[in-house]
C-alpha atoms as a PDB file:
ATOM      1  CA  UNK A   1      88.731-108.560-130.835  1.00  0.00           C
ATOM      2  CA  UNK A   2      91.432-106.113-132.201  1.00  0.00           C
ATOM      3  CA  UNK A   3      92.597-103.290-130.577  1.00  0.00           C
ATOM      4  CA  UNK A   4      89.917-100.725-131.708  1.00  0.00           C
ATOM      5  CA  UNK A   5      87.008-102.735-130.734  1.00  0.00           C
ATOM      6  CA  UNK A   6      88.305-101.614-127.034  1.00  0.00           C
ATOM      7  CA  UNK A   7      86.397 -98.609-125.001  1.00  0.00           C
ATOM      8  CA  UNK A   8      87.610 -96.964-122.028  1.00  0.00           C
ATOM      9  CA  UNK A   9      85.677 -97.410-119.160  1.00  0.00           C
ATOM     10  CA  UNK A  10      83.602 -94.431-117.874  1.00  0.00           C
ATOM     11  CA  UNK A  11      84.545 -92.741-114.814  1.00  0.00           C
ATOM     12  CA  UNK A  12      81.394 -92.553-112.021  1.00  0.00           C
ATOM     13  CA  UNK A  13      79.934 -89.555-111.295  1.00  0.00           C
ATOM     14  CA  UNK A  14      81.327 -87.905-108.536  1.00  0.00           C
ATOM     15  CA  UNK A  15      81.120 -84.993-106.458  1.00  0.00           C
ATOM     16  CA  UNK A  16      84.071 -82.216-105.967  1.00  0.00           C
ATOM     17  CA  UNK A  17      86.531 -80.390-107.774  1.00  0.00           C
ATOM     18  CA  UNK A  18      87.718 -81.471-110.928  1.00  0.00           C
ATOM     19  CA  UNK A  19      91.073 -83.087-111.294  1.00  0.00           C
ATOM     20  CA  UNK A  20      93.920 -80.891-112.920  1.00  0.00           C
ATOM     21  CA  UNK A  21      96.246 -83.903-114.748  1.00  0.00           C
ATOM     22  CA  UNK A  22      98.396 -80.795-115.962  1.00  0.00           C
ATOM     23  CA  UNK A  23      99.698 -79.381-112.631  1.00  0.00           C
ATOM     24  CA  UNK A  24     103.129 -80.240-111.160  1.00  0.00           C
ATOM     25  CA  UNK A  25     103.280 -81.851-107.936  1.00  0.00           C
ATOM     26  CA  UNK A  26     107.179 -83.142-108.206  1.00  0.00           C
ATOM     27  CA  UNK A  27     108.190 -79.608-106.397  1.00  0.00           C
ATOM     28  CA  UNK A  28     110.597 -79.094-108.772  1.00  0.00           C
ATOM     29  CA  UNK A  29     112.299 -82.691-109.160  1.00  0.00           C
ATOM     30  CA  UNK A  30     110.905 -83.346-112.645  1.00  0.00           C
ATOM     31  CA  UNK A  31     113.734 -84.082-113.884  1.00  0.00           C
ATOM     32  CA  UNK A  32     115.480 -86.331-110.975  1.00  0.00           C
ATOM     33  CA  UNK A  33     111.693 -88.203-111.943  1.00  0.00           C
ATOM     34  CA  UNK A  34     112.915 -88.477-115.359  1.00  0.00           C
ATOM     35  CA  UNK A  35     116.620 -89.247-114.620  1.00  0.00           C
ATOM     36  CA  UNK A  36     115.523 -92.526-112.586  1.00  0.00           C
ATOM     37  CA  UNK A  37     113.383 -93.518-115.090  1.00  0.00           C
ATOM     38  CA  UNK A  38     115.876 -93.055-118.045  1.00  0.00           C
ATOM     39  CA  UNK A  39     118.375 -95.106-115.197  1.00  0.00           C
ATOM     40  CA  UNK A  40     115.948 -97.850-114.797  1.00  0.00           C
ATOM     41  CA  UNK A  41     114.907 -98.470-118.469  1.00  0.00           C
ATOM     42  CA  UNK A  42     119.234 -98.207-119.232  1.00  0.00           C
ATOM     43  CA  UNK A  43     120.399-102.099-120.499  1.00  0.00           C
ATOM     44  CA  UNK A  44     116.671-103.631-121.190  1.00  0.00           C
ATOM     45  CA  UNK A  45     115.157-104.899-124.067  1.00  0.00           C
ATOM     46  CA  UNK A  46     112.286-102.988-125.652  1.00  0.00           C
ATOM     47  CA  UNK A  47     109.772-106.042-124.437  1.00  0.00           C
ATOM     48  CA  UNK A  48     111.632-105.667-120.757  1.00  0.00           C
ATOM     49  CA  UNK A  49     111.306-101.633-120.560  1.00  0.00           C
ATOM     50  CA  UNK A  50     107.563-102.291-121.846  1.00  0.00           C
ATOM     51  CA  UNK A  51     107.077-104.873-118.982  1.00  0.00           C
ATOM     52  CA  UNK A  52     108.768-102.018-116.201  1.00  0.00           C
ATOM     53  CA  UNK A  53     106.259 -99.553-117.561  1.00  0.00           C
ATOM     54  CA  UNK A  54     103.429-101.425-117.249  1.00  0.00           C
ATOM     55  CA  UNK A  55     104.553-102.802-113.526  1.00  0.00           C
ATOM     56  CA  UNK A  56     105.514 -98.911-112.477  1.00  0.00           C
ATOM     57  CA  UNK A  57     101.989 -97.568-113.852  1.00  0.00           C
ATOM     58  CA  UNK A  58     100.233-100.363-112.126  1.00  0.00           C
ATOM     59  CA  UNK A  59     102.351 -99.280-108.664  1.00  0.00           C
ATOM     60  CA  UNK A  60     101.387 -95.584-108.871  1.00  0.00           C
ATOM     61  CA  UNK A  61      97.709 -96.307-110.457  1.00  0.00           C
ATOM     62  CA  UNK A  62      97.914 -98.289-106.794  1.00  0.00           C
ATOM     63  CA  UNK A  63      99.079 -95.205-104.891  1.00  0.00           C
ATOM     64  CA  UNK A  64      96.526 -92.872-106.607  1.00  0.00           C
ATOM     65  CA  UNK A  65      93.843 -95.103-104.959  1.00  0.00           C
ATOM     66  CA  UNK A  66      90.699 -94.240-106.753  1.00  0.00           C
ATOM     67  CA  UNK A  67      89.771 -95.428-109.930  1.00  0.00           C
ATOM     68  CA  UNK A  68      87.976 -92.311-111.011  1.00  0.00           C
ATOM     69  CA  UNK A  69      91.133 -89.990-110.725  1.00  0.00           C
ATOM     70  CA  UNK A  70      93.146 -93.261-112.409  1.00  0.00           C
ATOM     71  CA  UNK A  71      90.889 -93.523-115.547  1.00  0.00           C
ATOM     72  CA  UNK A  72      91.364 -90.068-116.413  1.00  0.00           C
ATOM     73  CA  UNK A  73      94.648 -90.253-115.820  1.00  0.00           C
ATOM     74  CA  UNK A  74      94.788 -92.645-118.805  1.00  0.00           C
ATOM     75  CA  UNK A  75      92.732 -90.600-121.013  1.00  0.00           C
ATOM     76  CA  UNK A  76      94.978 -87.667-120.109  1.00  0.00           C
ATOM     77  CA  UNK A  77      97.988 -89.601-120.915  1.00  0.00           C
ATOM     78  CA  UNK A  78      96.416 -91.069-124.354  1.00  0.00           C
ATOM     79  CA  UNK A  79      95.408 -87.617-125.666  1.00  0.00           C
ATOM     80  CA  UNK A  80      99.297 -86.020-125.354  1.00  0.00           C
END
């Protein structure tokens, strides 16, 4: 199956206010955020800084906690 035979899964329907993907919750540390993750990727290989991107989405997609909220965080992410 190649890569375009994939589909996204579709979120459930669900109850309450939408999600806003665009707003800033770092208070202001967006770019400490960005500084550690510059810091972390800083002597890898292009396969190892793909492998620490996929293990740090997995760990926040983990801390979002709902699936829903996580999917369309993907799609978000996808359509930038």
């Amino acid at each position: 199956m190649s890569g375009s035979d994939h589909k996204m899964p579709a979120s459930s329907e669900r109850s309450g206010a939408a999600i806003d993907l665009g707003a800033d919750r770092l208070g202001g540390r967006s770019d400490d955020v960005y500084a550690a993750l510059l810091f972390a990727h800083s002597g890898l290989t292009a396969e190892e800084s793909a492998g620490l991107d996929a293990r740090l989405i997995l760990v926040l997609l983990n801390l979002v906690g709902d699936a829903d909220t996580a999917i369309a965080a993907i799609r978000h992410a996808r359509d930038l």
